[in-house]
PDB file of N, CA and C in Angstrom:
ATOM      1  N   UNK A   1      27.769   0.214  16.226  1.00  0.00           N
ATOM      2  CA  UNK A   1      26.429   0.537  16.654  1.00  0.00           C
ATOM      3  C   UNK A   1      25.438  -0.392  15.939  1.00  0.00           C
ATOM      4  N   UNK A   2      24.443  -0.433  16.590  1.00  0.00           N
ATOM      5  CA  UNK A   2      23.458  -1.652  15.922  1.00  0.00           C
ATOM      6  C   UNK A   2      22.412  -1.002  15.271  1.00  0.00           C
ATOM      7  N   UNK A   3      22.007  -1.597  14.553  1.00  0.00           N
ATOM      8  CA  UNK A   3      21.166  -1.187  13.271  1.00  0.00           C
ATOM      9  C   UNK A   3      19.679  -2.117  13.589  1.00  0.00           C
ATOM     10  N   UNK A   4      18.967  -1.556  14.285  1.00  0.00           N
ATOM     11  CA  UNK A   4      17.452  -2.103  14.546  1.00  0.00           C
ATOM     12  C   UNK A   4      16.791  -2.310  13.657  1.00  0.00           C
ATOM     13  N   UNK A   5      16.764  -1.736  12.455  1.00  0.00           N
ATOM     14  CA  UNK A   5      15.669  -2.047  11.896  1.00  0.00           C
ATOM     15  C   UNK A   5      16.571  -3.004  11.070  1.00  0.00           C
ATOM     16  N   UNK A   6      17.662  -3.377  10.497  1.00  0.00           N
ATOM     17  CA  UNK A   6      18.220  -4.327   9.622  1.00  0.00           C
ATOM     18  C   UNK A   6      18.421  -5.425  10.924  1.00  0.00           C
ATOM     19  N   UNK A   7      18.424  -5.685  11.547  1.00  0.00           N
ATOM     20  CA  UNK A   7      17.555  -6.990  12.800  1.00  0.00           C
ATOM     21  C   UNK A   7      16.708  -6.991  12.527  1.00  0.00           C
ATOM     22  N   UNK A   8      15.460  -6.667  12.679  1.00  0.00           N
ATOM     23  CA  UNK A   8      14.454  -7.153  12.526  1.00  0.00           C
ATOM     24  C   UNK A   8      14.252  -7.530  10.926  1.00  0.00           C
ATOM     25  N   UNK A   9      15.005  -6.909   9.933  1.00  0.00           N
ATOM     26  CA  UNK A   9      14.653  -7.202   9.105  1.00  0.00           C
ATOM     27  C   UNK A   9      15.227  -9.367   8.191  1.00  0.00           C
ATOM     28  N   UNK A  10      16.208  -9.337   9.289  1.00  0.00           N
ATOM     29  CA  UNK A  10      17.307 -10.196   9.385  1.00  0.00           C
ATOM     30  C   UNK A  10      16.467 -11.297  10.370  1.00  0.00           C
ATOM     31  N   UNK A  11      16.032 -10.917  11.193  1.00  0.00           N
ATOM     32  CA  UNK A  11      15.047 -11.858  12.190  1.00  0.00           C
ATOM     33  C   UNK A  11      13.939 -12.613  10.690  1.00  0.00           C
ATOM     34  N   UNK A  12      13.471 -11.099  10.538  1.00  0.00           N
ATOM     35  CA  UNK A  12      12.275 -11.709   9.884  1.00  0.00           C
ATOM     36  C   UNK A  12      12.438 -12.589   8.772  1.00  0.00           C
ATOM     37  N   UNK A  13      13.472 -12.096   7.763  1.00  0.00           N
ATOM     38  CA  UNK A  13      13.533 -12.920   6.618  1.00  0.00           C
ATOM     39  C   UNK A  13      14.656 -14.955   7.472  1.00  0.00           C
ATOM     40  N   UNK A  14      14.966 -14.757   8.614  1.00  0.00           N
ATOM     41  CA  UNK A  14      15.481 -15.994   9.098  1.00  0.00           C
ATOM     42  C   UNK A  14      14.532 -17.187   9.473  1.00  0.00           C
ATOM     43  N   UNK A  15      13.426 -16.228  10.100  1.00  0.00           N
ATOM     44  CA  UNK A  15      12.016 -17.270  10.351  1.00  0.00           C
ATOM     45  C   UNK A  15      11.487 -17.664   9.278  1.00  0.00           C
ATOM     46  N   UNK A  16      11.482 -16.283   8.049  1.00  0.00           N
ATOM     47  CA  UNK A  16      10.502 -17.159   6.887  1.00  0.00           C
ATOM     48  C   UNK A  16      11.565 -18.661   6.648  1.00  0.00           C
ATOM     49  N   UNK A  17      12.672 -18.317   6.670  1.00  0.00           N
ATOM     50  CA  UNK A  17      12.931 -19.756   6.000  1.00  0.00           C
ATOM     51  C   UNK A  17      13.493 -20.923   7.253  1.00  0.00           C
ATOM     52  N   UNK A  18      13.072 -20.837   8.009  1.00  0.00           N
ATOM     53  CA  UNK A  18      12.272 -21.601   9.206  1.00  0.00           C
ATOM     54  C   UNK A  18      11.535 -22.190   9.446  1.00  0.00           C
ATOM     55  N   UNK A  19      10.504 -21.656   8.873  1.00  0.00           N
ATOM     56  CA  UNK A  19       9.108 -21.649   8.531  1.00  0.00           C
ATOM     57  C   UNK A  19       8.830 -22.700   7.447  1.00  0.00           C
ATOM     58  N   UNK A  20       9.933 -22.281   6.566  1.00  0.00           N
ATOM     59  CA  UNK A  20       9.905 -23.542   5.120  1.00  0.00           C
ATOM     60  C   UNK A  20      10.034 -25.001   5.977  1.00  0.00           C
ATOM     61  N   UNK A  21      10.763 -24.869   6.632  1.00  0.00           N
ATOM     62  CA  UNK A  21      11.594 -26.391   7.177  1.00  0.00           C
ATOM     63  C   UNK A  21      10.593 -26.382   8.308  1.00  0.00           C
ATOM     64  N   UNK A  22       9.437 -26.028   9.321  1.00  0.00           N
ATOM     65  CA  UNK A  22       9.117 -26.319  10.018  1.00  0.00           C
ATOM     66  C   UNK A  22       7.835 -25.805  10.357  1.00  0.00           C
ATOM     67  N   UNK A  23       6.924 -25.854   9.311  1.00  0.00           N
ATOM     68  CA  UNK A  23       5.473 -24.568   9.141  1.00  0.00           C
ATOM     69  C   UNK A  23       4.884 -24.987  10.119  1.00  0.00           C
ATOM     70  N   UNK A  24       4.760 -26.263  10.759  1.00  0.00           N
ATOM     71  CA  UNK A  24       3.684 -26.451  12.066  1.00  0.00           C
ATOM     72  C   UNK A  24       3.773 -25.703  13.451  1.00  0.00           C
ATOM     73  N   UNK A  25       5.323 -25.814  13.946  1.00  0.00           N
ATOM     74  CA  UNK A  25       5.715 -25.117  14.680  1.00  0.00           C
ATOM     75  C   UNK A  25       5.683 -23.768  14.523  1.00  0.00           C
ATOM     76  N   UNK A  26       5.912 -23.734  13.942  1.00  0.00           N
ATOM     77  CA  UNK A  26       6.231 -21.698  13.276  1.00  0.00           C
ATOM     78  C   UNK A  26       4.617 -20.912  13.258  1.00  0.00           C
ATOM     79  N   UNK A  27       3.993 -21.812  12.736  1.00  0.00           N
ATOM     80  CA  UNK A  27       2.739 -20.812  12.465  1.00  0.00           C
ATOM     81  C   UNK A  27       2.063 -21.086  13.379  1.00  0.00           C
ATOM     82  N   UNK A  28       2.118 -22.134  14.432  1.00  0.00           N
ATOM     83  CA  UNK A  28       1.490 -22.392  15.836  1.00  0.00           C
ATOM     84  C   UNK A  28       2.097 -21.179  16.662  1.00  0.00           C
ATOM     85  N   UNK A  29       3.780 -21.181  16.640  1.00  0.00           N
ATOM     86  CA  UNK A  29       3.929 -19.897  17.716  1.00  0.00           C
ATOM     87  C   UNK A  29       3.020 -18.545  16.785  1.00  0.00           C
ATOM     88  N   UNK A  30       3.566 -18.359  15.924  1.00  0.00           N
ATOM     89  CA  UNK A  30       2.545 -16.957  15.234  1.00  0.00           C
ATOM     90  C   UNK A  30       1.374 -17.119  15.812  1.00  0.00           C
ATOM     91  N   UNK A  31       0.608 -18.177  16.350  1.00  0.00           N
ATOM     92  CA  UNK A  31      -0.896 -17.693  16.580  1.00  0.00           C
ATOM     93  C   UNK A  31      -0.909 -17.663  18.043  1.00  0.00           C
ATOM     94  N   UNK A  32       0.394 -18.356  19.255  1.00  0.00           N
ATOM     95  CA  UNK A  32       0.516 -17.718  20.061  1.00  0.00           C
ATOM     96  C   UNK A  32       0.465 -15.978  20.142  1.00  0.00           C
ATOM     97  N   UNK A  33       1.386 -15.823  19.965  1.00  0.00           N
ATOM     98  CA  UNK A  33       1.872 -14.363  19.505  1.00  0.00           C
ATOM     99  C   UNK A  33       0.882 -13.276  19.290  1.00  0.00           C
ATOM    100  N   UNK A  34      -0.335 -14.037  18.466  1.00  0.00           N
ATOM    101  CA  UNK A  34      -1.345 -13.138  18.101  1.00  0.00           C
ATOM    102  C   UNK A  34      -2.394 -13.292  19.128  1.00  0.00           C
ATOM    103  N   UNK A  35      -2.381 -13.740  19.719  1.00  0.00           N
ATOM    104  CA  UNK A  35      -3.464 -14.527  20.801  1.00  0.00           C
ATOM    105  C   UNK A  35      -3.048 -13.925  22.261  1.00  0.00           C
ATOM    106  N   UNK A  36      -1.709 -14.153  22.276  1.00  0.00           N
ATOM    107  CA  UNK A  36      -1.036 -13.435  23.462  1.00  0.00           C
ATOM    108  C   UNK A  36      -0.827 -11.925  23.389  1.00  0.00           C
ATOM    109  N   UNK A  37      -1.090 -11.505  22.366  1.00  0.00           N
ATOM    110  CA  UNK A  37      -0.535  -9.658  22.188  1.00  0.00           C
ATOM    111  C   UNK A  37      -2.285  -9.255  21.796  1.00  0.00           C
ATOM    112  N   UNK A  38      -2.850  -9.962  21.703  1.00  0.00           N
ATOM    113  CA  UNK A  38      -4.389  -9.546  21.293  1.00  0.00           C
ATOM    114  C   UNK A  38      -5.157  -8.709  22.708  1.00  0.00           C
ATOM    115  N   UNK A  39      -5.951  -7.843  22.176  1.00  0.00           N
ATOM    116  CA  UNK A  39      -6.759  -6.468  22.800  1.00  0.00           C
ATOM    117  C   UNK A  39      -7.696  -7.518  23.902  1.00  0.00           C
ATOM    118  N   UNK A  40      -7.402  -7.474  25.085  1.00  0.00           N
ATOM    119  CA  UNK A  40      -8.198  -8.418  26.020  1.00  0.00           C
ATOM    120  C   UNK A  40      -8.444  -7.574  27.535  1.00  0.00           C
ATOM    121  N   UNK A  41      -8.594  -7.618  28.738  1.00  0.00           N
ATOM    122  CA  UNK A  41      -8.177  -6.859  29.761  1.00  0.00           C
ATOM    123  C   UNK A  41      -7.373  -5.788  29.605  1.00  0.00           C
ATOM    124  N   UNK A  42      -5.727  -6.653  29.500  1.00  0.00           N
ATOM    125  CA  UNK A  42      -4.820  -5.246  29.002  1.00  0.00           C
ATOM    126  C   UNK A  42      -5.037  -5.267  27.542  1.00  0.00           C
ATOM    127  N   UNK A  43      -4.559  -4.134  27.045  1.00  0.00           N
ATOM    128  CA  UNK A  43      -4.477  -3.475  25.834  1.00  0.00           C
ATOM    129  C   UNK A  43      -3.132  -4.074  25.424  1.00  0.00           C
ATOM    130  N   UNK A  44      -3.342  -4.320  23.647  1.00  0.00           N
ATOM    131  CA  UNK A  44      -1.990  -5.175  22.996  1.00  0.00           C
ATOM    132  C   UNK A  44      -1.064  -3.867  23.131  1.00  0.00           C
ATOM    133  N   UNK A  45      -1.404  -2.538  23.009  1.00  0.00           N
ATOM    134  CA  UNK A  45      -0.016  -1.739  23.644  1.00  0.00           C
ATOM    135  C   UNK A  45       0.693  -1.917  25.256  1.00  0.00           C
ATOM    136  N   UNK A  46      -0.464  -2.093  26.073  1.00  0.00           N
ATOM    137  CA  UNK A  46       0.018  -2.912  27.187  1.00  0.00           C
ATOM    138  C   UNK A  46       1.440  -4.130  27.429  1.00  0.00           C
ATOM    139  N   UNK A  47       0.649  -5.076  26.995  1.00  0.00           N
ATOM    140  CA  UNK A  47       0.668  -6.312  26.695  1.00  0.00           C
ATOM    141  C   UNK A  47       2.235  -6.524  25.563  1.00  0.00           C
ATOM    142  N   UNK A  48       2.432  -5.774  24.584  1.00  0.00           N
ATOM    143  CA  UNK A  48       3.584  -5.555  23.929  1.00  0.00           C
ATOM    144  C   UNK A  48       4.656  -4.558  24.507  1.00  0.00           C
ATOM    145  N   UNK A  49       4.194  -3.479  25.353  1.00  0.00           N
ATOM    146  CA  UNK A  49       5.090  -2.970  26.381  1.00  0.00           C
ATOM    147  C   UNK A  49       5.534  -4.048  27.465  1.00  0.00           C
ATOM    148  N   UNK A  50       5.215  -5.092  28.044  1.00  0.00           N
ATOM    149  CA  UNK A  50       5.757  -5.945  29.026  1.00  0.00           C
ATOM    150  C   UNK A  50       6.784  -7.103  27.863  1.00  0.00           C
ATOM    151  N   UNK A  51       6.017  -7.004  26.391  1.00  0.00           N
ATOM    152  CA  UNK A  51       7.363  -7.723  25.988  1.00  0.00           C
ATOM    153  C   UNK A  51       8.475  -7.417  25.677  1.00  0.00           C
ATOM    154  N   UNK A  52       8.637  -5.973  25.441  1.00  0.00           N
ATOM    155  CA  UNK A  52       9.635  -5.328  25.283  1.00  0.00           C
ATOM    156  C   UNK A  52      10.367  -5.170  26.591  1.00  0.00           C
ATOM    157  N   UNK A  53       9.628  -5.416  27.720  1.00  0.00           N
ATOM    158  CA  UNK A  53      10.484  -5.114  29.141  1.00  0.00           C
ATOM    159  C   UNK A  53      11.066  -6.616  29.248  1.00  0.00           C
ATOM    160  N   UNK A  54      10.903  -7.488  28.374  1.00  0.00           N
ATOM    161  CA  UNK A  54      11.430  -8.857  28.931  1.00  0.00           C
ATOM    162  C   UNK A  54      12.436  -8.527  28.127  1.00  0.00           C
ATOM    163  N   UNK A  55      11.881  -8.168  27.275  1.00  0.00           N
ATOM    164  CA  UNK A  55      13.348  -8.105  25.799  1.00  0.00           C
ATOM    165  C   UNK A  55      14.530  -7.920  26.627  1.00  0.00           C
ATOM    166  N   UNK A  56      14.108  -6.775  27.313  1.00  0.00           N
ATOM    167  CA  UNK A  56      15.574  -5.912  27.688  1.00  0.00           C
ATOM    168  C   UNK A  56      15.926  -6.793  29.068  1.00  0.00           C
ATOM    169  N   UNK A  57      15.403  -7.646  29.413  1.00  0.00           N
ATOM    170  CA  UNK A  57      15.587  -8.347  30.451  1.00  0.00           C
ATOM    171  C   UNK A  57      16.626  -9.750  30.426  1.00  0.00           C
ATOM    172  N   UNK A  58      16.421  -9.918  29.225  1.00  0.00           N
ATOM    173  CA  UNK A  58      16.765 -11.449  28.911  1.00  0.00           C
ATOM    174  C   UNK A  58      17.674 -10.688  27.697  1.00  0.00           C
ATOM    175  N   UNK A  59      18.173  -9.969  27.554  1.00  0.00           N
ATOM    176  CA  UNK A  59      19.424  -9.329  26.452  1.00  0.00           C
ATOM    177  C   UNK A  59      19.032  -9.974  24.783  1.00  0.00           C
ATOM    178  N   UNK A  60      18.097  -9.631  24.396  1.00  0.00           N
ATOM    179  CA  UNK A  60      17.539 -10.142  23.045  1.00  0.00           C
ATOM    180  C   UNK A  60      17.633  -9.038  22.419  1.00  0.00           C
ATOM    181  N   UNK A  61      18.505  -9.067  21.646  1.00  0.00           N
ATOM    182  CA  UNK A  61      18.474  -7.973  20.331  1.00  0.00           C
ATOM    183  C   UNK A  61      17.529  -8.161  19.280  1.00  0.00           C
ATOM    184  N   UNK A  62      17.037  -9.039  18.862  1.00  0.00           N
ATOM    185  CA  UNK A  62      16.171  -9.791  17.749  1.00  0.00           C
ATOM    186  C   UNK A  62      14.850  -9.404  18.261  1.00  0.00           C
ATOM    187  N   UNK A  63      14.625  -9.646  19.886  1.00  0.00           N
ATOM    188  CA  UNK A  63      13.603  -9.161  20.265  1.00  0.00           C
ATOM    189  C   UNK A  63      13.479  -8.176  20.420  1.00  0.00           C
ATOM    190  N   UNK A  64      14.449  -6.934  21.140  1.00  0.00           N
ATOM    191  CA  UNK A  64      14.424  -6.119  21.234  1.00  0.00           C
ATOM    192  C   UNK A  64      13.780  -5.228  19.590  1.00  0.00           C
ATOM    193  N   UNK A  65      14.321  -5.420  18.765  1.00  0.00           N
ATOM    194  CA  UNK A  65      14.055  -4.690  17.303  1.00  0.00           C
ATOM    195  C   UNK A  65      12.548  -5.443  17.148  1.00  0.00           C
ATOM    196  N   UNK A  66      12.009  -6.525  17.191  1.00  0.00           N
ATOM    197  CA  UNK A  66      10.594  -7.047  17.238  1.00  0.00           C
ATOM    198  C   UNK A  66       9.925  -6.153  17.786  1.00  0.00           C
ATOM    199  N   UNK A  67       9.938  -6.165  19.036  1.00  0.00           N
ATOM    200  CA  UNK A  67       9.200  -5.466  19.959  1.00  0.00           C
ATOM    201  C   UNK A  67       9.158  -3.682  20.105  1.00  0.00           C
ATOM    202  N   UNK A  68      10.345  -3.480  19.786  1.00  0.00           N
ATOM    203  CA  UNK A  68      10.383  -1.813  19.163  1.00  0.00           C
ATOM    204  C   UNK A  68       9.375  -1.352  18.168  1.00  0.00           C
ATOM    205  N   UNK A  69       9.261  -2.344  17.308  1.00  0.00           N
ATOM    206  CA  UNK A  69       8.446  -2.064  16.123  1.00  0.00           C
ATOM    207  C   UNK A  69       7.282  -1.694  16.730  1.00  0.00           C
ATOM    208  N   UNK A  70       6.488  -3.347  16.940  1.00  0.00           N
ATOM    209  CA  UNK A  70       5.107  -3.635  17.831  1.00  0.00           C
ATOM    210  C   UNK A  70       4.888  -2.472  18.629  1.00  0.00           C
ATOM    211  N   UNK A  71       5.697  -1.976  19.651  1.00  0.00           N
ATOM    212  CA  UNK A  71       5.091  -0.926  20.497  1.00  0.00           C
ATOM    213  C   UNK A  71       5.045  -0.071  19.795  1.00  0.00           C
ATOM    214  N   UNK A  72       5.563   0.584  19.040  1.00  0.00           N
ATOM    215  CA  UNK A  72       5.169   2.197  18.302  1.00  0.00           C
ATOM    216  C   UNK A  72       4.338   1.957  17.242  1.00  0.00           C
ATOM    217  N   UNK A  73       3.605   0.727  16.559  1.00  0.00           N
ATOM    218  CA  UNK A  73       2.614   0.037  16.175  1.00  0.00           C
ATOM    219  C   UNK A  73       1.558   0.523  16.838  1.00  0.00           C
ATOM    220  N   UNK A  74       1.681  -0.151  17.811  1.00  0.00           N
ATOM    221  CA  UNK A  74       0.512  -0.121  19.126  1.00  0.00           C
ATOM    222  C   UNK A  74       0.374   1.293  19.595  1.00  0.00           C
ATOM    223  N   UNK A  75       1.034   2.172  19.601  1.00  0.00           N
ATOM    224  CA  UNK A  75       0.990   3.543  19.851  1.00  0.00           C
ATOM    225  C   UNK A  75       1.668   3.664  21.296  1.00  0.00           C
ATOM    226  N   UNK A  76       2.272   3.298  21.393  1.00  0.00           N
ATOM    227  CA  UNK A  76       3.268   3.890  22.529  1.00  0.00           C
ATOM    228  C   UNK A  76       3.980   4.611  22.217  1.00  0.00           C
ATOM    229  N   UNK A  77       3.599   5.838  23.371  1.00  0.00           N
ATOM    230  CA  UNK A  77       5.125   6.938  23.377  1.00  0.00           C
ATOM    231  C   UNK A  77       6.291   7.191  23.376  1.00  0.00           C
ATOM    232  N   UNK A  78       6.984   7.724  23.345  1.00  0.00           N
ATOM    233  CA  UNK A  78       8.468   7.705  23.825  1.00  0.00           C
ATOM    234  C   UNK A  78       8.521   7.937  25.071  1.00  0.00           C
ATOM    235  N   UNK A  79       7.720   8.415  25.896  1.00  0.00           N
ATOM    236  CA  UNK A  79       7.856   8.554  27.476  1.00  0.00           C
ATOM    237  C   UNK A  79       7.295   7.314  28.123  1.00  0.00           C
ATOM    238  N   UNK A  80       5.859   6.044  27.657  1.00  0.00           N
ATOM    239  CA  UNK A  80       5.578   5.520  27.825  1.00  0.00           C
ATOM    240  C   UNK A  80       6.689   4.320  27.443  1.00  0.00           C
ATOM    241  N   UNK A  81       7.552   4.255  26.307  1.00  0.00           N
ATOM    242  CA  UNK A  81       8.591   3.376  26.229  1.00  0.00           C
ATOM    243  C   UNK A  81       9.600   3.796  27.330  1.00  0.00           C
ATOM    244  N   UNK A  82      10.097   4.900  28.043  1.00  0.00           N
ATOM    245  CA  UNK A  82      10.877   5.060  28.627  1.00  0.00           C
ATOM    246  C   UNK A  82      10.474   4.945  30.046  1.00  0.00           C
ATOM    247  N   UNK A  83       9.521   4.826  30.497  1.00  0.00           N
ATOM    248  CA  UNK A  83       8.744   4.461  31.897  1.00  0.00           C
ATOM    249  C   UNK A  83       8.958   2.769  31.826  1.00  0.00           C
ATOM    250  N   UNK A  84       8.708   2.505  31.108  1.00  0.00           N
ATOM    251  CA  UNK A  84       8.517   1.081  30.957  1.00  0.00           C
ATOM    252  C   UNK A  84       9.872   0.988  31.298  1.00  0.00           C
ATOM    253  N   UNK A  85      11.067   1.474  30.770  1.00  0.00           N
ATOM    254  CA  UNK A  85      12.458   0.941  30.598  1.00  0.00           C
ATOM    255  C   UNK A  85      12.887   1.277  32.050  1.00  0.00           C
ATOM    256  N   UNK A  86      12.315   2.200  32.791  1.00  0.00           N
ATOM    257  CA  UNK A  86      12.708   2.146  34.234  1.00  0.00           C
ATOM    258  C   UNK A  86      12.392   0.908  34.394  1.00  0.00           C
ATOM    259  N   UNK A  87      11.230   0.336  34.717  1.00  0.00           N
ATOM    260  CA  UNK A  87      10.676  -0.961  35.317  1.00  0.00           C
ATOM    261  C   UNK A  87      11.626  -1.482  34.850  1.00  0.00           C
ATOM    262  N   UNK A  88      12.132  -2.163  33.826  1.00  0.00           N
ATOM    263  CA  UNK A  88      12.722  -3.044  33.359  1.00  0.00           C
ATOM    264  C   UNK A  88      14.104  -3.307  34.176  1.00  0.00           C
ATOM    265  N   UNK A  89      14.485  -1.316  34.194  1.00  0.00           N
ATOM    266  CA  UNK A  89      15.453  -1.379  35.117  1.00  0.00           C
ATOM    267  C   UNK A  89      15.612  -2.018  36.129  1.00  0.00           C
ATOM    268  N   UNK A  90      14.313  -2.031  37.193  1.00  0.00           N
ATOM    269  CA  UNK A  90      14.442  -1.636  38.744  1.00  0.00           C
ATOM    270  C   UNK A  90      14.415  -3.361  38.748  1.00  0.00           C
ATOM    271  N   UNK A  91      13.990  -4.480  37.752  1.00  0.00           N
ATOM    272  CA  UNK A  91      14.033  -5.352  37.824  1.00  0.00           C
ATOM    273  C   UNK A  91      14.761  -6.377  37.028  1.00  0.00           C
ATOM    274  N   UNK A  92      15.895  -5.807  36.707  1.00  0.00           N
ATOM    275  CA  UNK A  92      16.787  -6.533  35.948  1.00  0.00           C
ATOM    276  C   UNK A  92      18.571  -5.832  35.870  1.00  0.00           C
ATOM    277  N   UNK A  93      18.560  -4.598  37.296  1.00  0.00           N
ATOM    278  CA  UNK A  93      19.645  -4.372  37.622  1.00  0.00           C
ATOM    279  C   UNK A  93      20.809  -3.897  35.806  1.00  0.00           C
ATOM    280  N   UNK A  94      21.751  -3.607  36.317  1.00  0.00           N
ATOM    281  CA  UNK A  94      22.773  -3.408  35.465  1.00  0.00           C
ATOM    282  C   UNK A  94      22.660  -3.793  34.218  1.00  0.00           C
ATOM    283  N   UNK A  95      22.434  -4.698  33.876  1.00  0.00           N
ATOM    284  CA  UNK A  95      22.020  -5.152  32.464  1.00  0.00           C
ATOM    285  C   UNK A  95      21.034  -4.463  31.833  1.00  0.00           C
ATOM    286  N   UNK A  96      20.025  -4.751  32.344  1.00  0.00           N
ATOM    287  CA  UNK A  96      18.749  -3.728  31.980  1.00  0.00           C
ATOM    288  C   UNK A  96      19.032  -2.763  31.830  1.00  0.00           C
ATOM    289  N   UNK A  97      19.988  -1.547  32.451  1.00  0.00           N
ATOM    290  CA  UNK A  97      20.037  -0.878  31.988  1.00  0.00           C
ATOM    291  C   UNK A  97      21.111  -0.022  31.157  1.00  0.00           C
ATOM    292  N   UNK A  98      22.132  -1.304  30.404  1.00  0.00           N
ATOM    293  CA  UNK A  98      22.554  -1.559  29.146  1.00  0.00           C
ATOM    294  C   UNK A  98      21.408  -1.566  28.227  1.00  0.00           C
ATOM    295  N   UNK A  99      20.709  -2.695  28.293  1.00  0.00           N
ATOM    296  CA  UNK A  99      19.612  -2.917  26.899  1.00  0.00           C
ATOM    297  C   UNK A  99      18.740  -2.100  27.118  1.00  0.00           C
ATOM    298  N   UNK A 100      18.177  -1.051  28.180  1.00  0.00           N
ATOM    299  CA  UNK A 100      17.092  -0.222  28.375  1.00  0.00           C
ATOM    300  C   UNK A 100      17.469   1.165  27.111  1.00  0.00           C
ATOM    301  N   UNK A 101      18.687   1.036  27.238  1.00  0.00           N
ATOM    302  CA  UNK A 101      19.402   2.173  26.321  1.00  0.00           C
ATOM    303  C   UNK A 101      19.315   1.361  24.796  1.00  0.00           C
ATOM    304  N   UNK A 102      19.844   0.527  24.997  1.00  0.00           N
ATOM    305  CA  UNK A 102      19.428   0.253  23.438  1.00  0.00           C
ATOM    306  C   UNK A 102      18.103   0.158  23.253  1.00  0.00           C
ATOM    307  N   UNK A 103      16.885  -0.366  24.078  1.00  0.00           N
ATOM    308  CA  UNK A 103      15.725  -0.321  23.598  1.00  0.00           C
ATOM    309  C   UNK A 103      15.196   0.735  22.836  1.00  0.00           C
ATOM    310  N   UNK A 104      15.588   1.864  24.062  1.00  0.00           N
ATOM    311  CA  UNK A 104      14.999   3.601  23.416  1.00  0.00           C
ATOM    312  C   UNK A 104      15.772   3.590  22.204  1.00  0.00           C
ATOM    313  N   UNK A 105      16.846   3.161  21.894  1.00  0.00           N
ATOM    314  CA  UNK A 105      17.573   3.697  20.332  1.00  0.00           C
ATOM    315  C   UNK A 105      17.078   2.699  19.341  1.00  0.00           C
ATOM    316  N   UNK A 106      16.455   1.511  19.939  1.00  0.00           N
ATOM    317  CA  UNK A 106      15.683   0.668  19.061  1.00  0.00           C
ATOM    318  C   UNK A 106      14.131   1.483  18.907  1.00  0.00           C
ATOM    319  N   UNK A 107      13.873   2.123  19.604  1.00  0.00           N
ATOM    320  CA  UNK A 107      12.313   2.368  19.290  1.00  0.00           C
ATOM    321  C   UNK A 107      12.483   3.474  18.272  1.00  0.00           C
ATOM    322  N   UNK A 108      13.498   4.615  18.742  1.00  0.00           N
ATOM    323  CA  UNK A 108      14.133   5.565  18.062  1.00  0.00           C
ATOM    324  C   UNK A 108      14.444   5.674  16.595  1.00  0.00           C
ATOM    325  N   UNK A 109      15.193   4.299  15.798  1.00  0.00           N
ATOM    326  CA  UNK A 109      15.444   4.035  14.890  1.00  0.00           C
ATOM    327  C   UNK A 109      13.910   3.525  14.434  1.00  0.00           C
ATOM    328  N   UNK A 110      12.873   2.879  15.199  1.00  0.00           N
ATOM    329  CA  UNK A 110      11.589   2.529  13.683  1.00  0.00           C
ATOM    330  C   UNK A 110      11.060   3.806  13.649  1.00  0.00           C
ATOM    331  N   UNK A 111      11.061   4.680  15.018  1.00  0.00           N
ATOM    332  CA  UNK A 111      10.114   5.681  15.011  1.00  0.00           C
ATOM    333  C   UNK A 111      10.472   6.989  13.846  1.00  0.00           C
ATOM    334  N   UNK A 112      11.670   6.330  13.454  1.00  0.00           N
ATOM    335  CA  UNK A 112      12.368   7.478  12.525  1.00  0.00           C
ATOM    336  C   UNK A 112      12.520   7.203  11.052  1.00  0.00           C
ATOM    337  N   UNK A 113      11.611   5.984  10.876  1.00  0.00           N
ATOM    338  CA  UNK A 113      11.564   5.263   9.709  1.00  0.00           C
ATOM    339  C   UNK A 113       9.830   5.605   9.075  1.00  0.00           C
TER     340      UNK A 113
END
């Protein structure tokens, strides 16, 4: 069974030293990131709910535990994470809804932290 929050914690400490070897790139995407998830039209709970639906789209575990965090950050529900994980479903077939299940046990595990 996978351990979400030791991913992300494993993500995170992999970029810092990423970051050593490549700070231009690295802290340019970070200000994507912040720029792209920032309070605009949609709401960064919005906006971080559609990244979590890619997560589960494109089979990213790294993202998936990223984006688990961010949304229950942002204040998303557990019913609002699980609406979302339909969509994800209805547009990413069978797979999706492999990782739709791990998502909820990824949101599950920060929300329980």
């Amino acid at each position: 069974m996978k351990d979400y929050p030791e991913i992300a914690i494993r993500y995170h400490a992999g970029y810092a030293d990423l970051a050593e070897l490549i700070p231009t790139t690295t802290s340019s995407f970070g200000r994507v990131v912040m720029d792209a998830t920032a309070d605009g039209a949609l709401t960064t709970k919005v906006k971080e709910l559609i990244a979590f639906a890619i997560a589960i789209t494109v089979r990213c575990d790294g993202c998936l535990a990223h984006h688990a965090q961010a949304v229950l950050k942002a204040g998303a529900s557990r019913q609002e994470v699980a609406e979302m994980i339909g969509v994800a479903i209805l547009m990413g077939g069978g797979p999706s809804s492999v990782y739709g299940a791990e998502a909820l046990r990824a949101y599950d595990e920060f929300a329980e932290t």
